[in-house]
Protein backbone atom coordinates (compact mmCIF):
# COMPACT_ATOMS: atom_id res chain seq x y z
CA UNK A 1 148.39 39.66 -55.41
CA UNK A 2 145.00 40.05 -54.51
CA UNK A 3 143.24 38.76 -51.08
CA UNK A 4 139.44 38.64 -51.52
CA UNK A 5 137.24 39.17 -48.23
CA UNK A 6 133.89 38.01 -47.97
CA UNK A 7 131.76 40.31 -45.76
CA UNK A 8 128.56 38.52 -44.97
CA UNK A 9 125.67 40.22 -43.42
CA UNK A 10 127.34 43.26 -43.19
CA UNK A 11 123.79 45.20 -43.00
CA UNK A 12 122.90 43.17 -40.08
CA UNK A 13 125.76 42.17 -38.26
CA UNK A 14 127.70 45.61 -37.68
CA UNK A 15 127.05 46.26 -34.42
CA UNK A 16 130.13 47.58 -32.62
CA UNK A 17 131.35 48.76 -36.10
CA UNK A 18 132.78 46.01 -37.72
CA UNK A 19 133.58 48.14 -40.59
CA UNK A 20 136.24 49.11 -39.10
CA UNK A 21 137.96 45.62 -38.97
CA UNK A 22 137.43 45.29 -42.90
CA UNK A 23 139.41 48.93 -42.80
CA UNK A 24 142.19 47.68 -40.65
CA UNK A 25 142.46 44.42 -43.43
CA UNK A 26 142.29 46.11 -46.18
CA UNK A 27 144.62 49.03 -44.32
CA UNK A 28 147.31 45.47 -43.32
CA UNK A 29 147.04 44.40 -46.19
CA UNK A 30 147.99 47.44 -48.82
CA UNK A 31 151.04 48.17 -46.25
CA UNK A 32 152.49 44.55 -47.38
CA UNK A 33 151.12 45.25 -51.48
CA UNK A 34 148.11 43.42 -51.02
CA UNK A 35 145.39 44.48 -53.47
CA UNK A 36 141.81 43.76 -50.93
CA UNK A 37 138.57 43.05 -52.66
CA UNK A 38 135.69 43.29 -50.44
CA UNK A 39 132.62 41.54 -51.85
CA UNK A 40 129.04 41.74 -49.32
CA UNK A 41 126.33 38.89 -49.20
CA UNK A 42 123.38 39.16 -47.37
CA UNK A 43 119.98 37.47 -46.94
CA UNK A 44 119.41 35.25 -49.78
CA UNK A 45 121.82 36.34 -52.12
CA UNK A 46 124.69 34.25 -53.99
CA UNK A 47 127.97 33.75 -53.35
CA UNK A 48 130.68 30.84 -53.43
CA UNK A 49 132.15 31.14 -50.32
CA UNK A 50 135.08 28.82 -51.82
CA UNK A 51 136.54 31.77 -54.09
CA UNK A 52 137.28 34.10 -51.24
CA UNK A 53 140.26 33.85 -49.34
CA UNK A 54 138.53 35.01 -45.71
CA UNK A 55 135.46 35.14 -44.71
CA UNK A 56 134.43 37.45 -42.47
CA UNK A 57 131.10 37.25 -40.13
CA UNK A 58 130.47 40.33 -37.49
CA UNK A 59 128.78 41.22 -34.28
CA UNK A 60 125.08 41.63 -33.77
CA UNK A 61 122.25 41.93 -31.28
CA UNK A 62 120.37 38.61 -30.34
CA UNK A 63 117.73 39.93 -33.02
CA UNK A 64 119.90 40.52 -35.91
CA UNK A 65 121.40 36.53 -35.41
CA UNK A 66 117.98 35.11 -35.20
CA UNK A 67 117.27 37.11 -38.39
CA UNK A 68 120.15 35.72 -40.09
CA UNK A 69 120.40 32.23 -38.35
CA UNK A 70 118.06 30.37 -40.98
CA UNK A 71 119.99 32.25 -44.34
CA UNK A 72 123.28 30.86 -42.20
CA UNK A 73 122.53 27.86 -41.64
CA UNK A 74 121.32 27.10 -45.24
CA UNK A 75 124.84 27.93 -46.20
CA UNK A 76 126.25 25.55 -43.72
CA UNK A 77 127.63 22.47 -46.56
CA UNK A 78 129.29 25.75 -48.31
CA UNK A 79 131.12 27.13 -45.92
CA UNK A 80 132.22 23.33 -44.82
CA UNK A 81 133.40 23.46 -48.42
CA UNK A 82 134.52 26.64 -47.90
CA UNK A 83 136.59 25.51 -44.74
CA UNK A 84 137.95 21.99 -46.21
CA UNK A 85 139.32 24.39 -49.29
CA UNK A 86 141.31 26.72 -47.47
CA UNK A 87 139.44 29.52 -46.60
CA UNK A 88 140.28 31.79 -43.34
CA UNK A 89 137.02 32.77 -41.25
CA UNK A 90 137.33 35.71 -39.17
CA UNK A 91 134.16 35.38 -36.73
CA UNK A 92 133.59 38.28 -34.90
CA UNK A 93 130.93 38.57 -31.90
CA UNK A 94 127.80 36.83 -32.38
CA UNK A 95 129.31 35.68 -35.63
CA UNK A 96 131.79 33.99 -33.73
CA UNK A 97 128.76 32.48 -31.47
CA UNK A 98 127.13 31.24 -34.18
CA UNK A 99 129.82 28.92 -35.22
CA UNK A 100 129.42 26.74 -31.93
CA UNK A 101 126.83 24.69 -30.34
CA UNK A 102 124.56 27.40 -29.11
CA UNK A 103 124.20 30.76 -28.01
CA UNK A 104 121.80 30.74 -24.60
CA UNK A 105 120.55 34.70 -24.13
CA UNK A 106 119.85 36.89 -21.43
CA UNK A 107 116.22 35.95 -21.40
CA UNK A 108 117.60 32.04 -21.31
CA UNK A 109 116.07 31.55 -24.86
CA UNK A 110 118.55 29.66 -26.55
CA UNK A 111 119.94 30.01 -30.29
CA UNK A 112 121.51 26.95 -31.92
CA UNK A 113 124.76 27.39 -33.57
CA UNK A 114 125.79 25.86 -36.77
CA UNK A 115 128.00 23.40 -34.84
CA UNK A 116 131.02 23.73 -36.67
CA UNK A 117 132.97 24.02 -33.31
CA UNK A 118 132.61 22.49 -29.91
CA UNK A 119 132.10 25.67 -27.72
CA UNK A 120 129.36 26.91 -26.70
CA UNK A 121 128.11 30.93 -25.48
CA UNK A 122 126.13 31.63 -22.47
CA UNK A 123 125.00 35.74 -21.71
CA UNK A 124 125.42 37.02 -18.40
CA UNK A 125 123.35 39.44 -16.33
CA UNK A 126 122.41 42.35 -18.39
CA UNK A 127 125.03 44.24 -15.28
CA UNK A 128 128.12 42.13 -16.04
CA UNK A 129 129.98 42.66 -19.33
CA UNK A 130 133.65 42.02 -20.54
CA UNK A 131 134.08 45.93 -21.67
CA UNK A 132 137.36 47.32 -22.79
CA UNK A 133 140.91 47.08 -23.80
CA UNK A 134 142.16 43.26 -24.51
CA UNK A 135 146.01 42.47 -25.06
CA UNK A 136 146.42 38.44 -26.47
CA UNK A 137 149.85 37.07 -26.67
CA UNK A 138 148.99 33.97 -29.58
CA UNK A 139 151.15 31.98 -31.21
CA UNK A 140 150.60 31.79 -35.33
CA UNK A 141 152.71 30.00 -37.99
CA UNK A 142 155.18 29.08 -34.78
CA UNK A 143 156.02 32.85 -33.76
CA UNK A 144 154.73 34.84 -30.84
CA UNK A 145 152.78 37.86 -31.53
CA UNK A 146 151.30 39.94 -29.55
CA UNK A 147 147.76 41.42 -30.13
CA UNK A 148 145.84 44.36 -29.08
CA UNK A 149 142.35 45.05 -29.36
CA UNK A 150 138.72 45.98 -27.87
CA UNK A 151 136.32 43.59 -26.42
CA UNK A 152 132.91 44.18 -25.01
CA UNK A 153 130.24 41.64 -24.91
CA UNK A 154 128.06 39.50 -22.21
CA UNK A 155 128.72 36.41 -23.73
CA UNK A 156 130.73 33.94 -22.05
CA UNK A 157 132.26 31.22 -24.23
CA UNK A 158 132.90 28.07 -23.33
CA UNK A 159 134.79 24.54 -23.80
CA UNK A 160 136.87 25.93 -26.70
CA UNK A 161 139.58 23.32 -26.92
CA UNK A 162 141.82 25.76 -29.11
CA UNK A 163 142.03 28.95 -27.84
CA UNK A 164 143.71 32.05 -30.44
CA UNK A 165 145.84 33.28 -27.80
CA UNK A 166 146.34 33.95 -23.69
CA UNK A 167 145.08 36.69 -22.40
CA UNK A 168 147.50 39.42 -20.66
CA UNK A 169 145.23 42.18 -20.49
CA UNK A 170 141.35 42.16 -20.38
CA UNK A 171 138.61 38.79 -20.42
CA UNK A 172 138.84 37.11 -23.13
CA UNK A 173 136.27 34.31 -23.69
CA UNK A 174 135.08 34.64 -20.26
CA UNK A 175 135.24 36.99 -17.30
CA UNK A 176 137.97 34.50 -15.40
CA UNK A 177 139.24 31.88 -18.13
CA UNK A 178 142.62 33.99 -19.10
CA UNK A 179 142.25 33.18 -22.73
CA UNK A 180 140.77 35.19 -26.84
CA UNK A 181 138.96 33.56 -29.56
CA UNK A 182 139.31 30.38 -31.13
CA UNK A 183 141.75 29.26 -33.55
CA UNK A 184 141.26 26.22 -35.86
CA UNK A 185 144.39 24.95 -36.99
CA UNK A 186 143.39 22.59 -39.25
């Protein structure tokens, strides 16, 4: 069995070293027999989002997502396709920003999303930041897990309607709303 990963942007939009989440995958994955292909797509090249099984869009700096806003949003009707078919996105960061109705910055210059999802990201001072260790109980497939990882970011996410998980340790989307992420369980 083979589980193929999309990595788009990876050039641009590996800011906290989202390399390593590929890693872990891949790592997951080969535990359980899972053969991982990992295939990259950057600024205007080619790829049909609909043969991969995830799709996986990192963190980056306000200027790296206004560099690849325009290549992303041209892509929009194929990863809608891409969605419809069955394909997992794993949003990470500003990826994960992009996806909703805007991102509004630290200098209050403010990024449309794609608009795929309802929520929306506003920064905080450049002195406040959701920084460290993050503990999520979510529920997949019916089954409690519980899930450990790192956050640290000034966004502050907001109006997401399905959250991934509850927070017991760390932020989450915001500094006091007590839940991680988004999951779209369609």
């Amino acid at each position: 069995m083979d589980l193929k990963i999309l990595w788009m942007y990876h050039d641009l939009l590996d800011l906290y070293g989202d390399k390593g989440n590929i890693e872990t995958l891949r790592y997951r994955a080969s535990k359980r027999g899972i053969d991982v292909v990992v295939d990259t797509c950057t600024l205007q090249e080619e790829r049909n989002i609909e043969d991969y099984d995830i799709f996986f869009l990192g963190g980056g700096a306000d200027k790296e997502q206004t560099l690849i806003y325009k290549d992303l949003l041209a892509r929009k009707e194929s990863i809608l396709k891409a969605k419809q078919s069955g394909t997992a996105f794993l949003l990470i960061c500003g990826g994960y920003q992009l996806f909703g109705q805007y991102y509004l910055d630290q200098d209050g210059q403010k990024i449309d999303g794609l608009g795929i999802y309802d929520y929306y990201t506003e920064s905080s001072d450049r002195d406040h930041r959701c920084i460290g260790n993050i503990v999520v109980e979510a529920n997949i497939h019916d089954k409690n897990v519980t899930v450990v990882g790192f956050e640290n970011h000034g966004g502050q996410t907001k109006a997401v309607s399905n959250p991934f998980g509850k927070v017991l340790v760390g932020h989450g989307n915001t500094f006091d709303s007590g839940f991680e992420g988004y999951m779209d369980v369609h």
